[in-house]
Protein backbone atom coordinates (compact mmCIF):
# COMPACT_ATOMS: atom_id res chain seq x y z
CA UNK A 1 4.54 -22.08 19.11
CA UNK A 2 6.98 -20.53 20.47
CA UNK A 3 8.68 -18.74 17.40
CA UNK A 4 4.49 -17.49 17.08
CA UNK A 5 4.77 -15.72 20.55
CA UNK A 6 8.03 -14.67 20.24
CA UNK A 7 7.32 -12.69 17.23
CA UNK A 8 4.50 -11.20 18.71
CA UNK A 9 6.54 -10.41 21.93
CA UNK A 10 8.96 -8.52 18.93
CA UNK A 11 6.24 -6.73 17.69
CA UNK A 12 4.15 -5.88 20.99
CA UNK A 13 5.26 -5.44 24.62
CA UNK A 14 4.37 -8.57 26.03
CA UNK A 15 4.00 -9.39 30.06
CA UNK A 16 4.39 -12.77 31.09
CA UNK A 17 1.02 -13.01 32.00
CA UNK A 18 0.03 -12.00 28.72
CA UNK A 19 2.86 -14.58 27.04
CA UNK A 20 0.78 -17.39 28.89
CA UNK A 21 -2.15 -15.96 27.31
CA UNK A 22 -0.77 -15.98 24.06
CA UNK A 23 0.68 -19.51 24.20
CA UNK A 24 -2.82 -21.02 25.41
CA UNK A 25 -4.44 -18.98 22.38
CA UNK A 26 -1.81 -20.12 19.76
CA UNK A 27 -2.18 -24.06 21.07
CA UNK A 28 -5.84 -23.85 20.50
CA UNK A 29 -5.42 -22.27 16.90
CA UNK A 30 -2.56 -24.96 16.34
CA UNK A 31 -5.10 -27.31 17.25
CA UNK A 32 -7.90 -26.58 15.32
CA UNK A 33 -5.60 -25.93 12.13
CA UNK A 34 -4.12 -29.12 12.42
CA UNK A 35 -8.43 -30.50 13.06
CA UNK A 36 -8.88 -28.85 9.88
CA UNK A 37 -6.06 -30.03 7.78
CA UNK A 38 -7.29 -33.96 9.07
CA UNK A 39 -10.78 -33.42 8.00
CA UNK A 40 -9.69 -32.15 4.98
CA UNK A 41 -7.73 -35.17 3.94
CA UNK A 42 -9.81 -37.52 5.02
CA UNK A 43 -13.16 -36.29 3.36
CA UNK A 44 -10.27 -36.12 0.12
CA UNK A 45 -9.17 -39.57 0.26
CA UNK A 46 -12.82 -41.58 1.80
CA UNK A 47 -15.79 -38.90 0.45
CA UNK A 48 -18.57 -39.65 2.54
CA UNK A 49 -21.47 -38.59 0.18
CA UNK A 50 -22.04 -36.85 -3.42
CA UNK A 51 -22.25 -33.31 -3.98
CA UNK A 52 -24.20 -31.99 -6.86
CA UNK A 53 -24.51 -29.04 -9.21
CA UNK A 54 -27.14 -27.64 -10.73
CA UNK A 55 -26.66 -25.11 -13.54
CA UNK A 56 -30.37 -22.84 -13.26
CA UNK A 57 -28.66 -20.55 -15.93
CA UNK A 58 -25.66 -18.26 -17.51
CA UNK A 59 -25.24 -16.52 -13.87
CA UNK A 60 -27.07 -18.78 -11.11
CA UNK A 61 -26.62 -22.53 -10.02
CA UNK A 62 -27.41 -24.73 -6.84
CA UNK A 63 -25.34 -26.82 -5.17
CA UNK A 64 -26.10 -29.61 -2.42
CA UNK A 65 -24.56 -32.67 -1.05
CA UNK A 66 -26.10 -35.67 -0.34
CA UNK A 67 -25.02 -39.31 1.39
CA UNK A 68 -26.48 -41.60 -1.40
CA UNK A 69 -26.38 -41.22 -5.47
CA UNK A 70 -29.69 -41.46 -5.58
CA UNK A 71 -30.47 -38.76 -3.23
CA UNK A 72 -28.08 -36.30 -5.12
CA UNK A 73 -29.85 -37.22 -8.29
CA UNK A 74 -33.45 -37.02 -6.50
CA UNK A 75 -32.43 -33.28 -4.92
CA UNK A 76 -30.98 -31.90 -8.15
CA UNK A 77 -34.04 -33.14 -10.44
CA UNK A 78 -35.96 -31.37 -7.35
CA UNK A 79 -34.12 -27.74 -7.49
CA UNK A 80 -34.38 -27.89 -11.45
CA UNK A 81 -38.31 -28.58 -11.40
CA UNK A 82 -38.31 -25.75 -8.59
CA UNK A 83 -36.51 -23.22 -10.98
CA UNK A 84 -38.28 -24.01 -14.11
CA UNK A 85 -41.61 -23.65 -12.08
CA UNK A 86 -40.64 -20.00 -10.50
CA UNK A 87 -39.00 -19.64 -14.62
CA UNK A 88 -42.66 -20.59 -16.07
CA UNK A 89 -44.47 -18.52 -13.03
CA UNK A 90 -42.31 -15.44 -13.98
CA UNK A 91 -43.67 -15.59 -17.78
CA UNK A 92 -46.80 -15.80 -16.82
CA UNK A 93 -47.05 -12.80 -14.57
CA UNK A 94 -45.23 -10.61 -17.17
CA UNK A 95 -47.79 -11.88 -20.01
């Protein structure tokens, strides 16, 4: 952290008032980096739910995640049904 403010103190003029600043600000972005980086391997290695994709067509698709396999299953069949309704509802108004 402090290489981070040191560089900045290279770049900028920095007070000590404002290097205290700094520091605090770089320890919280440290922090949550570091939150980030732990979430991310943890949801890699123990995936707590299924996320699904559902091609609509060429150039559109929905996505959602769900806890169970059966729920991904059950909210995919629902956003194909939903397109091929809106699909079947746009033929009919340009017939």
């Amino acid at each position: 952290m402090d290489f981070t403010v040191r560089l900045c103190a290279s770049i900028f003029e920095v007070k000590s008032f404002t290097k205290s600043w700094l520091t605090t600000g770089f320890m919280i972005v440290y922090v949550y980096i570091a939150g980030l980086l732990i979430q991310y391997v943890v949801q890699t290695v123990h995936p707590s739910g299924w996320k699904w994709v559902a091609h609509i067509s060429h150039t559109k698709q929905t996505t959602g995640f769900s806890s169970s396999k059966d729920l991904a299953v059950r909210a995919a069949k629902r956003a194909i049904e939903k397109a091929l309704a809106a699909e079947k509802k746009r033929e009919e108004n340009h017939c």
